[in-house]
Protein backbone atom coordinates (compact mmCIF):
# COMPACT_ATOMS: atom_id res chain seq x y z
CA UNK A 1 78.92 68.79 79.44
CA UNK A 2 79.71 64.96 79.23
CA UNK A 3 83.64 64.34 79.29
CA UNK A 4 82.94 63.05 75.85
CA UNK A 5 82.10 65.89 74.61
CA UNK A 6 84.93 67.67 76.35
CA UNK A 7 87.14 65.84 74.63
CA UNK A 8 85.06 66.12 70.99
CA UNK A 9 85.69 69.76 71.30
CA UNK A 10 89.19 69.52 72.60
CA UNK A 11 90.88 67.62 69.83
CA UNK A 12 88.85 70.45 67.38
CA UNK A 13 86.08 68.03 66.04
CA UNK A 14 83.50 70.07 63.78
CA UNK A 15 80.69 70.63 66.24
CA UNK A 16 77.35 72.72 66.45
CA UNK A 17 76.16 73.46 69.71
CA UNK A 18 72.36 73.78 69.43
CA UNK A 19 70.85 76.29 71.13
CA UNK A 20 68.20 74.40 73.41
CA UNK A 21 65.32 76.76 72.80
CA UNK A 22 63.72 74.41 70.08
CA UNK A 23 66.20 75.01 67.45
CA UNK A 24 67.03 72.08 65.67
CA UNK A 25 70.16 71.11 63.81
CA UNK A 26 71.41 72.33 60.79
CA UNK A 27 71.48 70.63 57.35
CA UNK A 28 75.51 70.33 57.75
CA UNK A 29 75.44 68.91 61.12
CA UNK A 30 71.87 67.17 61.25
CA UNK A 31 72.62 64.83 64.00
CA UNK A 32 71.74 65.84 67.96
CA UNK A 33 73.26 64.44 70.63
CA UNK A 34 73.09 65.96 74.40
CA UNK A 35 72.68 69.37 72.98
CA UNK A 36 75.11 69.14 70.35
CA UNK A 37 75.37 68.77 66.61
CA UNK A 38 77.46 66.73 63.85
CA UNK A 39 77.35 64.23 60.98
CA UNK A 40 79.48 61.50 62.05
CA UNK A 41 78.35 58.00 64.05
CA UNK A 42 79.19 59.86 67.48
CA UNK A 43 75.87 61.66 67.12
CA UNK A 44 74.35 59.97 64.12
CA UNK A 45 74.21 56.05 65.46
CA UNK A 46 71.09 55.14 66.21
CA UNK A 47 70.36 54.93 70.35
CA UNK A 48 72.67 57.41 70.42
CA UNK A 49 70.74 60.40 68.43
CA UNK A 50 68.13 62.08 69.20
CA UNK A 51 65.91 62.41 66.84
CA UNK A 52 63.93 65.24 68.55
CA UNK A 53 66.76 67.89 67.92
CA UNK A 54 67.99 66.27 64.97
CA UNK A 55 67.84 68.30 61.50
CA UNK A 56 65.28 65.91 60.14
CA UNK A 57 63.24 62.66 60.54
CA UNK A 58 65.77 60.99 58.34
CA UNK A 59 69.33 62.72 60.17
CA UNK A 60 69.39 60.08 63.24
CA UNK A 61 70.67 56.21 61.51
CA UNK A 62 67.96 53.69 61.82
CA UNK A 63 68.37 50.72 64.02
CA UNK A 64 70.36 48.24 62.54
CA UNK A 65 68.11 44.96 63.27
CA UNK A 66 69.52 41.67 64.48
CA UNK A 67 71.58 39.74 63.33
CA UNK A 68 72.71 35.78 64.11
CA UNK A 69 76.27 35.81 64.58
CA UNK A 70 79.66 34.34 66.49
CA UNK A 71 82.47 36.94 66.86
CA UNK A 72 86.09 35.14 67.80
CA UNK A 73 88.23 38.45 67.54
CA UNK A 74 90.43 37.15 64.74
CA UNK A 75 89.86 40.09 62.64
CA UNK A 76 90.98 44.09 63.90
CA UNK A 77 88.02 45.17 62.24
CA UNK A 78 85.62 43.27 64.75
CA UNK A 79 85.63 46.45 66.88
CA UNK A 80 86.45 50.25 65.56
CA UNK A 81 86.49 53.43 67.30
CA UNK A 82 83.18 55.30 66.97
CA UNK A 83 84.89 58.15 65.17
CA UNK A 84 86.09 55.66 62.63
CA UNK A 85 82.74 53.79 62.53
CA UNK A 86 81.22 54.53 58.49
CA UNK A 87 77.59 53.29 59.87
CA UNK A 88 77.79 49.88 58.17
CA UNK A 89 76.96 46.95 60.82
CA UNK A 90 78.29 44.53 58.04
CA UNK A 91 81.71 46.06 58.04
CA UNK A 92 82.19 46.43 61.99
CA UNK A 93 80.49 44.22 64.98
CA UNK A 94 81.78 46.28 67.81
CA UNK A 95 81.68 50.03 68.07
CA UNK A 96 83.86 51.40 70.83
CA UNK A 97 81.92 54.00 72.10
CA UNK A 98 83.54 55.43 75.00
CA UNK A 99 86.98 55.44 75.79
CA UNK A 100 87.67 54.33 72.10
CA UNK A 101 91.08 53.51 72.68
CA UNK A 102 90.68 51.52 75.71
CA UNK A 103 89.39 48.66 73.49
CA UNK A 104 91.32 46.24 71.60
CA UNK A 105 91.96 43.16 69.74
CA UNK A 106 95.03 41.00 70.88
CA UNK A 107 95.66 37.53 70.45
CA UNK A 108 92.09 36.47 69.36
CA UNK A 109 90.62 38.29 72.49
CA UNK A 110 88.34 41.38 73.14
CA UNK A 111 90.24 43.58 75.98
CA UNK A 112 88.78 46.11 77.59
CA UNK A 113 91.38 48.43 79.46
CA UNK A 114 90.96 50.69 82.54
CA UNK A 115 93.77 53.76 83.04
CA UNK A 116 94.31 56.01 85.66
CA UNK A 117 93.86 59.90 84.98
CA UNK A 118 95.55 61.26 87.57
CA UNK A 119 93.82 65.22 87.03
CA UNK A 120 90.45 62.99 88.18
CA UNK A 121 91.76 60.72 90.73
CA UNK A 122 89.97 57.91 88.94
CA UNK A 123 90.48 55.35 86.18
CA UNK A 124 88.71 55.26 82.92
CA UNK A 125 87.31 52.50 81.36
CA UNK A 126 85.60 51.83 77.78
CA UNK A 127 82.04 50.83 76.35
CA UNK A 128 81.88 48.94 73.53
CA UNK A 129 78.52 47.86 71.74
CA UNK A 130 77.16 45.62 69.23
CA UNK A 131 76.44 47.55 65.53
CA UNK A 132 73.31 45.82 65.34
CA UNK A 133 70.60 46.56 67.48
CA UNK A 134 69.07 43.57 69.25
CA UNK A 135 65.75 42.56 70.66
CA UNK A 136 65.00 39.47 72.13
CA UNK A 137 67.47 36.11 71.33
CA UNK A 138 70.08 34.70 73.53
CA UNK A 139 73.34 36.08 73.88
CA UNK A 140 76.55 34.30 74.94
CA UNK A 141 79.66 35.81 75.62
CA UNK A 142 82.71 33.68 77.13
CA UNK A 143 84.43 35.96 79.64
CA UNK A 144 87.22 36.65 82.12
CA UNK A 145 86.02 39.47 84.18
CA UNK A 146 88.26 42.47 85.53
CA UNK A 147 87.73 41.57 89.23
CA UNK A 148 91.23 41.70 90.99
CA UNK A 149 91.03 44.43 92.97
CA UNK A 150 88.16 46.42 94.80
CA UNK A 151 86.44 49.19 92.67
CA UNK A 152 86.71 47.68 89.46
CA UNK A 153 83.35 47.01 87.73
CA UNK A 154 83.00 44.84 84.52
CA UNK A 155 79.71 44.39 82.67
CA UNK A 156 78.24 42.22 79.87
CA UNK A 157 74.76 44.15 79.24
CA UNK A 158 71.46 44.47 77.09
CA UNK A 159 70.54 48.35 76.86
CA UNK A 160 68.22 50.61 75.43
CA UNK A 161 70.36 53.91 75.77
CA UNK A 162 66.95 55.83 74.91
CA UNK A 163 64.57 54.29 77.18
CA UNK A 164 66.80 53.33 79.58
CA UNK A 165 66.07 49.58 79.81
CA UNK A 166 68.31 47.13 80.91
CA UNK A 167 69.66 43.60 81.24
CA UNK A 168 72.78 42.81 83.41
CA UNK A 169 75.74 40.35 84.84
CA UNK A 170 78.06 42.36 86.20
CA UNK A 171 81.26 41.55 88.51
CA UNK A 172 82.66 44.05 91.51
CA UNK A 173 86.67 43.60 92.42
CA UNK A 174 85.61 42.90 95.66
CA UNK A 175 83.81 39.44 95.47
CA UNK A 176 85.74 38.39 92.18
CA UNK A 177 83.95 34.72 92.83
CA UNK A 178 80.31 36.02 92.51
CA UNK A 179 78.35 37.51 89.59
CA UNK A 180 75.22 39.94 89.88
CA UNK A 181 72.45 39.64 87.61
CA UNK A 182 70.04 42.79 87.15
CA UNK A 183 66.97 44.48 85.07
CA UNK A 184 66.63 48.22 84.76
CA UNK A 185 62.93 49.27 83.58
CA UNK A 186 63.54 53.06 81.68
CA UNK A 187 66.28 53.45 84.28
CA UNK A 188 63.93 52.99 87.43
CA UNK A 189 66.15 52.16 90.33
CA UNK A 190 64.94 49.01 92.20
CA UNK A 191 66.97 47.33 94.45
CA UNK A 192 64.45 43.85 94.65
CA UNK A 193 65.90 43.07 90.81
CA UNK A 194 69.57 42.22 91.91
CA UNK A 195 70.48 39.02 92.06
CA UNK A 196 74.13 37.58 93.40
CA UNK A 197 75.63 34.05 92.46
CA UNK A 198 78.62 32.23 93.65
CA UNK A 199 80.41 30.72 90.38
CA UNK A 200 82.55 28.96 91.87
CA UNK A 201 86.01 30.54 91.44
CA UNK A 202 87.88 33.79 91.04
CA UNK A 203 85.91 35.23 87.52
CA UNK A 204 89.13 36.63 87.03
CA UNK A 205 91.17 33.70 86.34
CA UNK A 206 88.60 31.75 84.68
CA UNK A 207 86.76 32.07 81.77
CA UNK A 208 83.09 31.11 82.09
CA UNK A 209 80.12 31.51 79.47
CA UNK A 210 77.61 34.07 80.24
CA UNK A 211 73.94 33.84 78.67
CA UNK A 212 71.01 36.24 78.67
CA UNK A 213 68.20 34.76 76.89
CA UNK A 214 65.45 37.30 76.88
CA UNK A 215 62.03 36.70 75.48
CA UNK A 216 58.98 39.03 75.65
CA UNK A 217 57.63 37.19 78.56
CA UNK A 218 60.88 36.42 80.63
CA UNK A 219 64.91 37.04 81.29
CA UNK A 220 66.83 33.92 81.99
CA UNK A 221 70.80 34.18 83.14
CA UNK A 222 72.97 31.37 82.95
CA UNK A 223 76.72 30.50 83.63
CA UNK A 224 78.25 27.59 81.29
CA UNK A 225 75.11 26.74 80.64
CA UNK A 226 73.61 25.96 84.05
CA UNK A 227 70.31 28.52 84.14
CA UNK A 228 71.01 30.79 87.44
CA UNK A 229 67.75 32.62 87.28
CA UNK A 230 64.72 33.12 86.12
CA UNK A 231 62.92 37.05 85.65
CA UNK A 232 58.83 36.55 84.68
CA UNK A 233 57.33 39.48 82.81
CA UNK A 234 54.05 38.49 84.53
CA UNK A 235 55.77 39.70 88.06
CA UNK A 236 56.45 42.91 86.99
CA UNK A 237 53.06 44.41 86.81
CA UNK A 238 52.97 47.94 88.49
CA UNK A 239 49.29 48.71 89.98
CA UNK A 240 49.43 52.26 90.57
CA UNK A 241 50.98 53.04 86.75
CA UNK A 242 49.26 49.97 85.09
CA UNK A 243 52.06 49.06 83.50
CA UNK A 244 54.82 45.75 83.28
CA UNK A 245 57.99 47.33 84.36
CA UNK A 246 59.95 44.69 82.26
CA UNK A 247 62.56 45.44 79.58
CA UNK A 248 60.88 45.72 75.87
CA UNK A 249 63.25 47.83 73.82
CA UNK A 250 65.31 47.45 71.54
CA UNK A 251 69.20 48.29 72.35
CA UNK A 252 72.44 46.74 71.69
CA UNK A 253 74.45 44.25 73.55
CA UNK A 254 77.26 45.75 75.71
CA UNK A 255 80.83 45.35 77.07
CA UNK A 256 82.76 47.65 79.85
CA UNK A 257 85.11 48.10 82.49
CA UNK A 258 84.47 51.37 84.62
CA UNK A 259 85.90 52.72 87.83
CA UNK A 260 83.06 52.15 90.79
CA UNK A 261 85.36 52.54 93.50
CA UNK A 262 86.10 56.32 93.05
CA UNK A 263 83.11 56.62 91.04
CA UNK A 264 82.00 59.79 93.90
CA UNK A 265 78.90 58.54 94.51
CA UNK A 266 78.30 56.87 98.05
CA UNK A 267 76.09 53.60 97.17
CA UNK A 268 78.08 52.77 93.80
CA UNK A 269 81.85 52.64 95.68
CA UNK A 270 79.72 50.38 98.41
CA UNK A 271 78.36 47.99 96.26
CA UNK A 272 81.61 47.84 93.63
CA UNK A 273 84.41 48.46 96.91
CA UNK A 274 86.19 51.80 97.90
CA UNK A 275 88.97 52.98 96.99
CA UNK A 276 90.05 51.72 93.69
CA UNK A 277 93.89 50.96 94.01
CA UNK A 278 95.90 52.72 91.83
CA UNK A 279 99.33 53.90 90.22
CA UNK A 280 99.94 55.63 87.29
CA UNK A 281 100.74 52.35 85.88
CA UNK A 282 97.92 50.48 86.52
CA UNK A 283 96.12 48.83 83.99
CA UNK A 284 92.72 46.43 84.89
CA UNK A 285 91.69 44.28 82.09
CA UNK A 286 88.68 42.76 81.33
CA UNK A 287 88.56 39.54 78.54
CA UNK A 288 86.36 38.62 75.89
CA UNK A 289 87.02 35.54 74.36
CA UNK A 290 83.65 35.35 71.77
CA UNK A 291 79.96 36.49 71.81
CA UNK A 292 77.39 34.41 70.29
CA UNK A 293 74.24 36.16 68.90
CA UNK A 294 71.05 34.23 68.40
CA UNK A 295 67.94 36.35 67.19
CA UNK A 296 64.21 35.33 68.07
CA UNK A 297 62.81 38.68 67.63
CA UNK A 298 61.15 40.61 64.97
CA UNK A 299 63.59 42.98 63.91
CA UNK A 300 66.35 41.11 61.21
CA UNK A 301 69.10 42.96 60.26
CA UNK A 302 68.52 44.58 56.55
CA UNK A 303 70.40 42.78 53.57
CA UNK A 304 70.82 46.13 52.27
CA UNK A 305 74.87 47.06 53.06
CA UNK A 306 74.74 50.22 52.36
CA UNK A 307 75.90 53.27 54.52
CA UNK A 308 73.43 55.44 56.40
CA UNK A 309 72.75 58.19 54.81
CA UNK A 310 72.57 61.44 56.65
């Protein structure tokens, strides 16, 4: 069981295990999510859900669309804990999926938080994602990353949480002047996609402007607007499966800060720096100052507001 689940069921949410043997969720609780059932956006959202388990065709929400937008955090309601999140994109532009609490608004500025739990020897981070779904269009966010010490990851991301691909910049603690850009094809692990850039200063002290522009036929990066690199579909192509091993669906645009340092797996705390530094007090912080949303695909965001239905 996922810790997020653990702690679902600890604080006494209403949950319906299902039983794995084919058995589907029940009317009640129609959404499934990693075995489990319930009504709310946890297992409802769309990306999250799966539909295979769920009560009906109709339990799992439907992907949002796209929609142009700038968010400047001068509203509280630009990001809302999942469990508080009513499944209206319109309403919300951030969902906080994981810690919830670990996200915040504060002084006109996204921050993502990273705690120590001292029963796991590790710090805990949060996820936050876009309420609309996105696929294909530029995205922009202005950021100061989380990179002071060694172990602490921070990510600005494009992800299909159902098929697993994947767009990246990410920043380890332990080269806080360099940024890695990355492509995940339905999770496939290969090492050839990473790319490292200098930026030319601590990305924790500065803020810079990240882009992703991502069109069917290539991924560009680019920091304050000076293109880093360049990612051709046509490069992709995979012989032996006949297939382009590019990124094609549709996700959501991400934020986190996560503990790689004492994440227990031997490549991760190499590439992110081992061992996270500590206290109980410590608190790494990652800052957002805006993200810019341009669409080019061909999924718009519905002008229907109204709440999913489950």
């Amino acid at each position: 069981m996922s810790r997020l689940f653990a702690l679902v069921l600890t604080a006494g949410a209403l949950v319906f295990a299902a039983s794995g043997d084919g058995n589907k969720c029940t009317e009640f609780s129609p959404c499934s999510r990693e075995g489990y059932c319930d009504a709310n956006a946890m297992f409802c959202m769309w990306d999250l859900c799966d539909p295979t388990k769920s009560y009906n065709a109709t339990s799992c929400w439907q992907p949002e669309g796209c929609l142009d937008q700038t968010i400047e955090f001068d509203s509280s309601s630009d990001v809302v804990p999942i469990r508080q999140y009513s499944g209206n994109p319109n309403t919300n532009a951030l969902v906080s999926i994981f810690e919830p609490d670990n996200s915040k608004i504060e002084n006109g500025k996204l921050v993502l938080d990273m705690t120590y739990e001292s029963a796991q020897n590790k710090g805990f981070g949060t996820t936050v994602h876009s309420s609309h779904s996105f696929q294909y269009g530029t995205v922009t966010a202005r950021i100061k990353s989380a990179s002071i010490a060694k172990g602490v990851v921070s990510a600005f991301i494009i992800r299909s949480d159902q098929v697993g691909d994947e767009i990246d910049f990410e920043w380890v603690g332990k080269d806080p002047n360099t940024v890695e850009t990355n492509i995940f094809y339905h999770d496939i692990l290969n090492y050839s996609n990473s790319r490292y850039f200098d930026v030319g200063g601590d990305t924790s002290a500065e803020y810079h402007d990240y882009t992703i522009v991502w069109d069917p036929d290539f991924i560009q990066w680019a920091v304050d607007g000076k293109t880093l690199r360049t990612f051709k579909r046509e490069d992709t192509y995979n012989k032996a499966n006949n297939e382009y091993r590019f990124p094609a669906a549709e996700g959501r645009v991400g934020l986190s800060i996560w503990d790689g340092g004492n994440s227990g797996s031997d490549g991760t705390e190499e590439w992110a720096g081992t061992p996270t530094p500590w206290t109980p007090s410590t608190v790494y912080q990652m800052f957002v100052e805006s993200i810019t949303i341009k669409c080019s695909g061909s999924n718009p965001a519905s002008s229907d507001t109204a709440e999913p239905q489950s």
